[in-house]
N, C-alpha and C. Protein backbone atom coordinates (compact mmCIF):
# COMPACT_ATOMS: atom_id res chain seq x y z
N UNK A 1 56.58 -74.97 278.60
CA UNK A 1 57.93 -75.02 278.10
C UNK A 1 58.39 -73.61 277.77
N UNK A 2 59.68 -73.17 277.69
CA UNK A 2 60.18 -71.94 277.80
C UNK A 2 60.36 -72.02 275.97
N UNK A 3 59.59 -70.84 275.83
CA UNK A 3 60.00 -70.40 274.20
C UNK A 3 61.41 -70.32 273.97
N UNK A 4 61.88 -71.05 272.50
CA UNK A 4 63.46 -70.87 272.36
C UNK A 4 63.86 -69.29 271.40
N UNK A 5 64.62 -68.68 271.84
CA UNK A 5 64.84 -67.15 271.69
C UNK A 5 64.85 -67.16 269.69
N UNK A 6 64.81 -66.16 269.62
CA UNK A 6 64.81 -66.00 268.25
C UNK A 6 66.21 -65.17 267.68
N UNK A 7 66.81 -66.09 266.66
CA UNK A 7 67.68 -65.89 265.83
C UNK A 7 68.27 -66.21 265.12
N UNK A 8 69.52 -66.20 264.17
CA UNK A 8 69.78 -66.89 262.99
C UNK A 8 70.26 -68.54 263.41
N UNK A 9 69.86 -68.61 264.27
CA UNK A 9 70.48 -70.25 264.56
C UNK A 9 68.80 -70.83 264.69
N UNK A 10 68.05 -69.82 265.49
CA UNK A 10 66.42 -70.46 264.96
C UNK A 10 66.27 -70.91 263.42
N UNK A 11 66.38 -70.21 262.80
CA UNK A 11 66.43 -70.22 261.26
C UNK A 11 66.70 -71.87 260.63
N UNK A 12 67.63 -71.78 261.11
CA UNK A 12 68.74 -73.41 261.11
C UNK A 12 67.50 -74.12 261.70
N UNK A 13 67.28 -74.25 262.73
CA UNK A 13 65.99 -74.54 263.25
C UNK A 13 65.02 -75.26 262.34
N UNK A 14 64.35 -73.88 262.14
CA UNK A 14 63.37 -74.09 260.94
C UNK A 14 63.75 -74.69 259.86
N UNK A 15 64.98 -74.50 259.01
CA UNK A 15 64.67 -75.07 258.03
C UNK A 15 65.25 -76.53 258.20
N UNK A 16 65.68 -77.02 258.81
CA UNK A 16 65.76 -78.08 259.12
C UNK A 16 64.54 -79.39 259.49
N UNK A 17 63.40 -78.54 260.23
CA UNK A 17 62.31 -79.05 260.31
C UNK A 17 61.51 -79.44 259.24
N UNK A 18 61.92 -77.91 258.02
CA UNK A 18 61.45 -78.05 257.18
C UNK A 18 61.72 -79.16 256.07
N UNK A 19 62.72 -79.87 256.24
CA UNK A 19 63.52 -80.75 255.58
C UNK A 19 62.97 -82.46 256.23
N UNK A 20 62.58 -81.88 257.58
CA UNK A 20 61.83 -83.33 257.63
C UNK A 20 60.98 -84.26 256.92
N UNK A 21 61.40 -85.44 256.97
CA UNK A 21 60.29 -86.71 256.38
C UNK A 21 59.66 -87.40 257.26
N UNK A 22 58.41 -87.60 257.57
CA UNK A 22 57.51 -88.32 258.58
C UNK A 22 58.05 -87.81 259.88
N UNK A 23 58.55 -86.68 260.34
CA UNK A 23 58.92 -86.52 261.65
C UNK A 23 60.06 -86.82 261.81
N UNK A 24 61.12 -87.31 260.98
CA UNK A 24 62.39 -87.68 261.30
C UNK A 24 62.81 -86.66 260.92
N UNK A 25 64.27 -85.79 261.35
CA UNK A 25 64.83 -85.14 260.60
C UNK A 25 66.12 -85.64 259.12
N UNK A 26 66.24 -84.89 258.52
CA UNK A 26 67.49 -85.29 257.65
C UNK A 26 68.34 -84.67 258.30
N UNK A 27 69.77 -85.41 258.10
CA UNK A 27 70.78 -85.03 258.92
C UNK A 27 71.85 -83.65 258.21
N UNK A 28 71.65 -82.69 258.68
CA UNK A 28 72.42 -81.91 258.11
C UNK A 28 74.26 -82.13 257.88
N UNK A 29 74.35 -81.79 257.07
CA UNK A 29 75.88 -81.60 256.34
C UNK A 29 76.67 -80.85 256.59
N UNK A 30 76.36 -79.32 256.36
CA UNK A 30 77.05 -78.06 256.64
C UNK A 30 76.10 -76.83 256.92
N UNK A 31 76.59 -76.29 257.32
CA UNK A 31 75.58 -74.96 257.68
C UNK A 31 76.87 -73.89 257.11
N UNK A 32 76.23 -72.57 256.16
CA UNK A 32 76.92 -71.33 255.77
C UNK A 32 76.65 -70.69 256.49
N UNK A 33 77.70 -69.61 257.54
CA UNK A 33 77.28 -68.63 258.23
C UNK A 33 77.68 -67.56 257.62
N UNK A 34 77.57 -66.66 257.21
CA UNK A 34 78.14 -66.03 256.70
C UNK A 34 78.25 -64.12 257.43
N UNK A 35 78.65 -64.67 258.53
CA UNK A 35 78.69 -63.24 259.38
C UNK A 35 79.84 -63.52 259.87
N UNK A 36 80.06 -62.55 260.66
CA UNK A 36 81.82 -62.41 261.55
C UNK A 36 81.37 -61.68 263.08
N UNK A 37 82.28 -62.13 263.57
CA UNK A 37 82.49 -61.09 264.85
C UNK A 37 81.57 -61.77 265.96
N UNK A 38 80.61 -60.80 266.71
CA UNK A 38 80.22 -61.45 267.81
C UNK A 38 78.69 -62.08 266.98
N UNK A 39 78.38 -61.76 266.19
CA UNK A 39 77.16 -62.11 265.58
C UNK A 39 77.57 -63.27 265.44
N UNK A 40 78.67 -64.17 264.77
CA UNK A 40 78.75 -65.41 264.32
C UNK A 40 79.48 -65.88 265.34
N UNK A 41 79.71 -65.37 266.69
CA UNK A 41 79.96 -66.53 268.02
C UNK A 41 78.47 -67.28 268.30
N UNK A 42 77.65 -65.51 268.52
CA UNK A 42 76.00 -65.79 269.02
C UNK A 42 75.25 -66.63 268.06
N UNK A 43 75.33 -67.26 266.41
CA UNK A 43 74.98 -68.39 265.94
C UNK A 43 75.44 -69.45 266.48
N UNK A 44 76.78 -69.34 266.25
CA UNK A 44 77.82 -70.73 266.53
C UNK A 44 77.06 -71.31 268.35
N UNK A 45 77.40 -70.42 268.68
CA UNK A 45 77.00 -71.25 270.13
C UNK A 45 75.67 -71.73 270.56
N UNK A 46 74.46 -71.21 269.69
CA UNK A 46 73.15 -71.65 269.76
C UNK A 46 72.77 -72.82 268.95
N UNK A 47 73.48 -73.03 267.83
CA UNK A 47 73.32 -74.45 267.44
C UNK A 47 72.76 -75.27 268.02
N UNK A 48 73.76 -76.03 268.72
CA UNK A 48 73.11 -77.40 269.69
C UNK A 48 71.84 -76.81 270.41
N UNK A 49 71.50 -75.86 270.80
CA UNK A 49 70.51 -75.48 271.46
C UNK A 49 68.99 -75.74 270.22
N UNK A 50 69.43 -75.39 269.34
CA UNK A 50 68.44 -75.80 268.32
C UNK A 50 68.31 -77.21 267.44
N UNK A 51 69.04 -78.24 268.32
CA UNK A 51 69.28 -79.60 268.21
C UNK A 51 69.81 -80.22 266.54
N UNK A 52 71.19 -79.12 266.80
CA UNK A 52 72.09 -79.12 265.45
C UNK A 52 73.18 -80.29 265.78
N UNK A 53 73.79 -81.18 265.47
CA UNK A 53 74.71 -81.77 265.98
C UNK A 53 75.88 -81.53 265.85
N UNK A 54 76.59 -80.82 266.71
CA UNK A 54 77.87 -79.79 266.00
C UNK A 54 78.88 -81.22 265.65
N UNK A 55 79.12 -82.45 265.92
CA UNK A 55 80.12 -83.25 265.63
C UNK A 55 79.71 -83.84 264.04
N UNK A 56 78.19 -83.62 264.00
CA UNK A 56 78.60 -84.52 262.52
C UNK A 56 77.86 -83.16 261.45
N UNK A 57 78.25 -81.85 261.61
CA UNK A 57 77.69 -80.69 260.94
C UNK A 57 79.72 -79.71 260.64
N UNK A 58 79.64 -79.42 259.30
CA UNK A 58 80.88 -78.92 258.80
C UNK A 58 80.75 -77.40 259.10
N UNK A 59 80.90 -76.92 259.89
CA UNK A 59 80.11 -75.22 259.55
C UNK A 59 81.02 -74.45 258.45
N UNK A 60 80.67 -73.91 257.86
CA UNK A 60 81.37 -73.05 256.68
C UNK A 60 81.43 -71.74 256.53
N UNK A 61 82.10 -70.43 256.40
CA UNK A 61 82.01 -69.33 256.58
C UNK A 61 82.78 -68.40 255.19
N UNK A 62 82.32 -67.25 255.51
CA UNK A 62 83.55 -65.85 254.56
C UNK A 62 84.36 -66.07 255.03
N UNK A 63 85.21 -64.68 254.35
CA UNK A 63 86.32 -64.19 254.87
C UNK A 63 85.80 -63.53 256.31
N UNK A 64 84.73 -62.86 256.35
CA UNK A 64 84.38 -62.09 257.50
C UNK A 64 84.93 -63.30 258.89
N UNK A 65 85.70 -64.51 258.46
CA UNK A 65 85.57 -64.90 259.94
C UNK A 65 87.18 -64.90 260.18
N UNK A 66 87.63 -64.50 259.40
CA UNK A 66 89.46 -63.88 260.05
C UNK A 66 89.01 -62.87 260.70
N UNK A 67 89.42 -62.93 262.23
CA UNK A 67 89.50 -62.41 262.66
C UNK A 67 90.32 -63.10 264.18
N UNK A 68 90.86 -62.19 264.80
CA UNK A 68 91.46 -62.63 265.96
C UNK A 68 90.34 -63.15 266.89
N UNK A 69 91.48 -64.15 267.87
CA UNK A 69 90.18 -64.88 269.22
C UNK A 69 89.36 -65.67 268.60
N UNK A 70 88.84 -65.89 267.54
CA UNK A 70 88.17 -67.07 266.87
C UNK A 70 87.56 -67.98 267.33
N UNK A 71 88.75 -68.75 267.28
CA UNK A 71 89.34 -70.01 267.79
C UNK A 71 89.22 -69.92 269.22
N UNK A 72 88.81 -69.12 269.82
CA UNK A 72 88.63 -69.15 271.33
C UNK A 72 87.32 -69.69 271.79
N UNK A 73 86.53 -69.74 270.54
CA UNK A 73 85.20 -70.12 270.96
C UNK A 73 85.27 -71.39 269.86
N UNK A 74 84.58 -72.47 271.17
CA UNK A 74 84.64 -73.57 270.53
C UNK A 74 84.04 -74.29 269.71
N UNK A 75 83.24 -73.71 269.44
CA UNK A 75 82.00 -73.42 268.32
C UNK A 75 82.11 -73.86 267.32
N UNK A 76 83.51 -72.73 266.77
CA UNK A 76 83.96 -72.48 265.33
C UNK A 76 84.81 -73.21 265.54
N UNK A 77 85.87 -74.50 265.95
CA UNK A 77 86.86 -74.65 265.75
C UNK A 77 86.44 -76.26 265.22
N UNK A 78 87.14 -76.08 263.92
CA UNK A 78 87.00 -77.25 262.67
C UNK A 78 86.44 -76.56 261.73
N UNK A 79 85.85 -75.31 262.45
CA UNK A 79 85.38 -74.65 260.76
C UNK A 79 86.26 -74.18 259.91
N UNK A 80 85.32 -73.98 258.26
CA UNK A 80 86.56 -73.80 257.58
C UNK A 80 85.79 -72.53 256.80
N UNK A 81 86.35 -71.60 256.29
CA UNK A 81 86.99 -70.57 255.62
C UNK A 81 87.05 -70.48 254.35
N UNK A 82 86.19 -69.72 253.08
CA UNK A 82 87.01 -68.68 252.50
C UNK A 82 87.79 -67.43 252.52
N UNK A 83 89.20 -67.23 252.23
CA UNK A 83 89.62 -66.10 252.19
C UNK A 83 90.89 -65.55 251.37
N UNK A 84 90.85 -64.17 251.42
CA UNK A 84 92.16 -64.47 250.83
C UNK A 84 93.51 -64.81 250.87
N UNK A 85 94.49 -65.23 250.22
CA UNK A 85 95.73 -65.64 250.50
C UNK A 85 96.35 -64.60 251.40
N UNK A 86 97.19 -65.12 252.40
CA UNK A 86 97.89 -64.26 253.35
C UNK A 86 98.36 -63.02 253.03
N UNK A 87 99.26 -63.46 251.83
CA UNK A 87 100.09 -62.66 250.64
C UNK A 87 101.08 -61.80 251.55
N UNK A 88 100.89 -60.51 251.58
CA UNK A 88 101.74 -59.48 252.25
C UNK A 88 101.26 -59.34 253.84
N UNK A 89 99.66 -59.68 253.63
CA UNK A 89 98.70 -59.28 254.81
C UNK A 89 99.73 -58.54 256.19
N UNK A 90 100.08 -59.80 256.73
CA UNK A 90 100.97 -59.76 258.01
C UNK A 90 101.50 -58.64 257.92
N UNK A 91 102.22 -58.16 257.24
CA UNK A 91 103.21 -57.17 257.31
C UNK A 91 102.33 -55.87 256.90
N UNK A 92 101.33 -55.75 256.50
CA UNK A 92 100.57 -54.72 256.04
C UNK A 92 99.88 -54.18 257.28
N UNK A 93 99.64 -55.53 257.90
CA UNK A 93 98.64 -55.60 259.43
C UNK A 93 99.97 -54.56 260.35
N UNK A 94 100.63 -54.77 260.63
CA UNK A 94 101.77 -54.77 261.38
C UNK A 94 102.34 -53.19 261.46
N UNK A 95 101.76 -52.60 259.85
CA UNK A 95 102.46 -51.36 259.67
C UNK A 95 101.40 -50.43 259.77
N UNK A 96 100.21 -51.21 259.89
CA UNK A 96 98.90 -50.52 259.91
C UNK A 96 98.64 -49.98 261.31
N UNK A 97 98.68 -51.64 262.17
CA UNK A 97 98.61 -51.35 263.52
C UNK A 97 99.58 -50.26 264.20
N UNK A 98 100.91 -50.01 263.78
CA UNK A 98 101.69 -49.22 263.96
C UNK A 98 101.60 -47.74 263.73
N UNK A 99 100.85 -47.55 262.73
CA UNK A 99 100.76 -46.08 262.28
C UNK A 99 99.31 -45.72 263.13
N UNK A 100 98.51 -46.76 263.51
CA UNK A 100 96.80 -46.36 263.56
C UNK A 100 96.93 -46.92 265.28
N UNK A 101 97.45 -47.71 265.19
CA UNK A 101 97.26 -48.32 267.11
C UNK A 101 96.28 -49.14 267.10
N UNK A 102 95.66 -50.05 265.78
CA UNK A 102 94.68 -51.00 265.88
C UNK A 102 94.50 -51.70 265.02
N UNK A 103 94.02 -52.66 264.96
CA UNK A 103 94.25 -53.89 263.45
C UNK A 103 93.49 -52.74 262.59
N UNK A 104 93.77 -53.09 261.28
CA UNK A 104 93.38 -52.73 259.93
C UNK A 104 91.60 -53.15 259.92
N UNK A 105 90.80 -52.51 259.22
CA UNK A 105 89.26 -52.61 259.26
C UNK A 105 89.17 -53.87 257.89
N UNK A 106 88.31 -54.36 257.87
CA UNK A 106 88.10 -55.67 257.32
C UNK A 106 88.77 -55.26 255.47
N UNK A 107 88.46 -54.23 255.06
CA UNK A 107 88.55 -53.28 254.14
C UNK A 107 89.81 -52.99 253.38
N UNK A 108 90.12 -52.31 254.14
CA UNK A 108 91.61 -51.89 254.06
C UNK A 108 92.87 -52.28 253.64
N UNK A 109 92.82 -53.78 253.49
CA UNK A 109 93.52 -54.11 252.45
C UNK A 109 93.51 -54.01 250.83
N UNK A 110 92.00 -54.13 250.53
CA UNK A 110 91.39 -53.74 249.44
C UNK A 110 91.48 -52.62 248.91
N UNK A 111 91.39 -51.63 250.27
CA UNK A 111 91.53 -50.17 249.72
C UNK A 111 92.68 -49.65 249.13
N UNK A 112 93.95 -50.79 249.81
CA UNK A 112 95.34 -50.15 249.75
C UNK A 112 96.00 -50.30 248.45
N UNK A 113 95.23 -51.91 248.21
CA UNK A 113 95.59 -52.71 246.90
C UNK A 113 95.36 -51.72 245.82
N UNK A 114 93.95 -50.94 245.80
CA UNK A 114 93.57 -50.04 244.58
C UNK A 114 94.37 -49.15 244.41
N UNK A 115 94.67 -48.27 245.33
CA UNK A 115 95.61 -47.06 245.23
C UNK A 115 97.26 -47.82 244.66
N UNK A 116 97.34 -48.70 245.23
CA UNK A 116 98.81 -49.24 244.68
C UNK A 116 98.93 -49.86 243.15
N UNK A 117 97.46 -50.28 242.79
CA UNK A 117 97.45 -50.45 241.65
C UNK A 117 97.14 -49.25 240.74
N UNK A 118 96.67 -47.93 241.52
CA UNK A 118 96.72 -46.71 240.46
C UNK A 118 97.99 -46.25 240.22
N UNK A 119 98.86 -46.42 241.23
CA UNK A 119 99.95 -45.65 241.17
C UNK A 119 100.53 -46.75 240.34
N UNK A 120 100.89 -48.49 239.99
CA UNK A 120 101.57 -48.79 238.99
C UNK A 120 101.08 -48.88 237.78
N UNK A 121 99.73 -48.09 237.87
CA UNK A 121 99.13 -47.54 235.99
C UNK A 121 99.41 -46.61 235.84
N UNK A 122 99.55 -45.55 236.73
CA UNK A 122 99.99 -43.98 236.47
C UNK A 122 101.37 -44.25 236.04
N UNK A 123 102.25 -44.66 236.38
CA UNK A 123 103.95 -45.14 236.44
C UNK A 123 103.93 -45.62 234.91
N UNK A 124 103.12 -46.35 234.79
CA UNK A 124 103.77 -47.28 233.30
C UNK A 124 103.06 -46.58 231.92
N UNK A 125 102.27 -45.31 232.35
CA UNK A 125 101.38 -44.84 230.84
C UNK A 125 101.86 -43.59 230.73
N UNK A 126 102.21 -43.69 229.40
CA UNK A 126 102.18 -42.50 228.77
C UNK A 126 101.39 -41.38 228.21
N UNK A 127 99.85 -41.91 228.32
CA UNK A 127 99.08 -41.52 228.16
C UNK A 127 97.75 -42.10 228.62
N UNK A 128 96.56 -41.79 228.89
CA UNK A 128 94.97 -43.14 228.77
C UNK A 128 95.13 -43.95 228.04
N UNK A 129 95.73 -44.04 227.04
CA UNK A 129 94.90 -44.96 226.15
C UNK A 129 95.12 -46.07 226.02
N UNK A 130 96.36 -46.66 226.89
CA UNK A 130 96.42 -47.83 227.47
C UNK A 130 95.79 -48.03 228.04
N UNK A 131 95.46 -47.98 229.22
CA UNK A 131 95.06 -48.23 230.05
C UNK A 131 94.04 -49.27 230.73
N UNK A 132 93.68 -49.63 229.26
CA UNK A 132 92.70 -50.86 229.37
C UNK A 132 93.09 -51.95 229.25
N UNK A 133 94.55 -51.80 228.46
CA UNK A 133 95.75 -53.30 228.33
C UNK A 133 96.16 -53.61 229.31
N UNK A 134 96.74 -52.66 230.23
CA UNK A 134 97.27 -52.87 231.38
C UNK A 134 96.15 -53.38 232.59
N UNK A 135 94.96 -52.86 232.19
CA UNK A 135 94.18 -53.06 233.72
C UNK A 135 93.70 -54.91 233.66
N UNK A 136 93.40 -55.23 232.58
CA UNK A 136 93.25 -56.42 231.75
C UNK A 136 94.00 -57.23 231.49
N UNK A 137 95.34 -56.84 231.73
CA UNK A 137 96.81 -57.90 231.72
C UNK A 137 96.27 -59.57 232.44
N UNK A 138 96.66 -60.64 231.81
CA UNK A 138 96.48 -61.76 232.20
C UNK A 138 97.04 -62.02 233.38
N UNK A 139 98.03 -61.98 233.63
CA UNK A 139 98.85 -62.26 234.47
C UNK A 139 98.36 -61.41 235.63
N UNK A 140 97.75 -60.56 236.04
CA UNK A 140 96.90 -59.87 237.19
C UNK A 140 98.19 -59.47 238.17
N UNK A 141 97.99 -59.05 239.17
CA UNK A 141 98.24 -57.78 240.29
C UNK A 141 98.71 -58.77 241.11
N UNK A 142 100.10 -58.19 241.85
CA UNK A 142 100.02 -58.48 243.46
C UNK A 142 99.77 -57.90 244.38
N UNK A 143 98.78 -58.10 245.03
CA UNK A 143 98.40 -57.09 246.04
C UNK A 143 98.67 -57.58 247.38
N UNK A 144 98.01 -57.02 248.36
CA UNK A 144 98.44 -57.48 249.99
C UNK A 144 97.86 -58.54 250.37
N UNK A 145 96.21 -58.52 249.59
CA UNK A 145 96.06 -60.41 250.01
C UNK A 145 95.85 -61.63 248.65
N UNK A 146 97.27 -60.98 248.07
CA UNK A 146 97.20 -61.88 246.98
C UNK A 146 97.61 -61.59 245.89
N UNK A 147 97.05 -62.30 244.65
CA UNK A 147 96.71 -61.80 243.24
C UNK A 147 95.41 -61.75 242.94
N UNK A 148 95.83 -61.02 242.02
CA UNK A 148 94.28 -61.00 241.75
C UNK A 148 93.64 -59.87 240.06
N UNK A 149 93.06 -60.17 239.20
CA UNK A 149 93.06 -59.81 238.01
C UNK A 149 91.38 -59.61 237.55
N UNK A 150 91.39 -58.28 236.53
CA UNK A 150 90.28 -57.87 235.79
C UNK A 150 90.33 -58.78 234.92
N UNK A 151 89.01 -58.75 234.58
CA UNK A 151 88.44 -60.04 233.00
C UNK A 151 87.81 -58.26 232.14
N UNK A 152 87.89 -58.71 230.83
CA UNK A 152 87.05 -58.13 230.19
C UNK A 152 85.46 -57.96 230.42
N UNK A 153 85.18 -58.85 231.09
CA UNK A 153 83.63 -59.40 231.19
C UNK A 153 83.50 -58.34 232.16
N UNK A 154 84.23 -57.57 233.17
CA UNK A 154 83.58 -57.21 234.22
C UNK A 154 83.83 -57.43 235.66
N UNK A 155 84.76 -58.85 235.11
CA UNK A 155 84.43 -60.23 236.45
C UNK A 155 85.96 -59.94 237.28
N UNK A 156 86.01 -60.05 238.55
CA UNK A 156 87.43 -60.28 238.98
C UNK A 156 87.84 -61.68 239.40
N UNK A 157 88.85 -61.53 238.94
CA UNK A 157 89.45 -62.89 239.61
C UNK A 157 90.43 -62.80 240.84
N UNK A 158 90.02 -63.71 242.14
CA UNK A 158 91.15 -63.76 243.09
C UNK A 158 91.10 -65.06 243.36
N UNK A 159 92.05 -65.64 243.68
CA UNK A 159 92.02 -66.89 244.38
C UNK A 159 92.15 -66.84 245.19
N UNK A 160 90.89 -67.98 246.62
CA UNK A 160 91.13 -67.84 247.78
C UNK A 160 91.50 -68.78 248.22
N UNK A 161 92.21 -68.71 249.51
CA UNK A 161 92.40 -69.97 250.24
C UNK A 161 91.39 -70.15 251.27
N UNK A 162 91.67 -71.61 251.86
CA UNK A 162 90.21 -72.47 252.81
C UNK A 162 91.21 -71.90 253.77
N UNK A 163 90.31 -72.33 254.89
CA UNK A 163 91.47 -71.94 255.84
C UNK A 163 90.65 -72.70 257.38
N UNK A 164 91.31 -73.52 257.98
CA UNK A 164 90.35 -73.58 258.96
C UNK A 164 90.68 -73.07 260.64
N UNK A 165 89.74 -73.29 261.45
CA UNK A 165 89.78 -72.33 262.89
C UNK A 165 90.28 -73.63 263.60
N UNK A 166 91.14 -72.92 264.16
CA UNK A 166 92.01 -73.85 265.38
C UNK A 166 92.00 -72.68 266.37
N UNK A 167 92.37 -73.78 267.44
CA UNK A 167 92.22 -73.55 269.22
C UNK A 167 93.32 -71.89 269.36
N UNK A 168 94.21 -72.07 268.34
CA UNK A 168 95.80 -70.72 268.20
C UNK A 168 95.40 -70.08 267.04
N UNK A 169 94.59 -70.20 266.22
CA UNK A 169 94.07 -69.36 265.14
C UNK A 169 93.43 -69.94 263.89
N UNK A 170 93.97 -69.95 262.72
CA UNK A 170 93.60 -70.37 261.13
C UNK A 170 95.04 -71.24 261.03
N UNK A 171 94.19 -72.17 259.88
CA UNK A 171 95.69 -72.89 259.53
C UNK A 171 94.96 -73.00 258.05
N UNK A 172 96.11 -73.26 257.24
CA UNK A 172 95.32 -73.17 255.50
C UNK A 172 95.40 -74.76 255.43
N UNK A 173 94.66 -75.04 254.48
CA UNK A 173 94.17 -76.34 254.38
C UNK A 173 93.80 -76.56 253.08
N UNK A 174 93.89 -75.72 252.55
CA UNK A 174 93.84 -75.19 250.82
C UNK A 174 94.10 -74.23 250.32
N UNK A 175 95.75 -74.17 249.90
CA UNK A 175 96.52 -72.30 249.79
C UNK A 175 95.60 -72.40 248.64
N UNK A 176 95.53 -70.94 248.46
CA UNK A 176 95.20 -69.94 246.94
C UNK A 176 96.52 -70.61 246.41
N UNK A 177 95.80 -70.40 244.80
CA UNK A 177 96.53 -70.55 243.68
C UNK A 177 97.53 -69.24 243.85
N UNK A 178 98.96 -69.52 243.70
CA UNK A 178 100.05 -68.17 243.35
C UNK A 178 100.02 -67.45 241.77
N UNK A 179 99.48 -68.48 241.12
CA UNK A 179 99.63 -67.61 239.83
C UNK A 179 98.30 -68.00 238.85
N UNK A 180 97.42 -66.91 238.21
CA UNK A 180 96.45 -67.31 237.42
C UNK A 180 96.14 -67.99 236.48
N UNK A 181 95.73 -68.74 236.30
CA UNK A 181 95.66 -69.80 235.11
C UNK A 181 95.19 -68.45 234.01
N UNK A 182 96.15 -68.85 232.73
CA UNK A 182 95.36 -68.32 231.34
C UNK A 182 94.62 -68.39 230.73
């Protein structure tokens, strides 16, 4: 018999075996992938090869799986998504691609959000010593994919939306919350 290749869909594999009782398997539920790009086509499509049953298995992913063409592989389509709310995205994408000649890096919204949030702490202080009221404000930030707010603790808060892969792209299926609970 031809050895089956090794990789994160082996894994699935294994632990699935490992989940066996008397030789039967238990039927899996969902599988987390949690990669993007061509790495999480090359899971997605080895599945069944590792006798996963893609019709009665939920696959679940990051944000890492926005990305364009997706949905082109049929793999992923019913999967669903954390990520963040659209928010400005589109139009951020749009002005990005325009200035650079290529989608925005997975990043880059994040990056843009910070600087826009320095510049509306620099704007509103008169000095440091606010600065910890303001960064800590309940009511949190709008940024490009969203809102999103500091805790005292350390902790951030964003709310994401589900989002799942269709044949033409993502469709939300659970928006983010618009405004933070207190």
């Amino acid at each position: 018999s031809t050895p089956k290749p090794s990789s994160a869909a082996s894994d699935v594999y294994k632990r699935q075996a490992e989940h066996a009782v008397d030789g039967a398997r238990a039927p899996l539920e969902c599988i987390l992938i949690a990669s993007g790009g061509d790495q999480l086509r090359g899971i997605a499509t080895r599945l069944p090869y590792y006798d996963v049953n893609m019709a009665s298995v939920q696959l679940l992913g990051t944000a890492l799986w926005r990305s364009q063409g997706l949905g082109e592989e049929p793999a992923l389509r019913g999967g669903w998504f954390a990520g963040p709310a659209a928010g400005n995205f589109e139009r951020f994408n749009q002005n990005y691609q325009t200035a650079f000649g290529s989608p925005p890096p997975f990043r880059a919204a994040l990056a843009y959000d910070a600087f826009s949030l320095v510049g509306k702490l620099l704007a509103g202080l008169q000095s440091s010593h606010g600065i910890n009221n303001l960064l800590l404000d309940d009511a949190g930030f709008h940024g490009v994919q969203g809102i999103f707010r500091f805790r005292q603790s350390g902790r951030t808060d964003r709310p994401l939306a589900v989002y799942e892969v269709t044949r033409k792209g993502f469709k939300v299926i659970d928006p983010a919350l618009k405004r933070l609970p207190h």
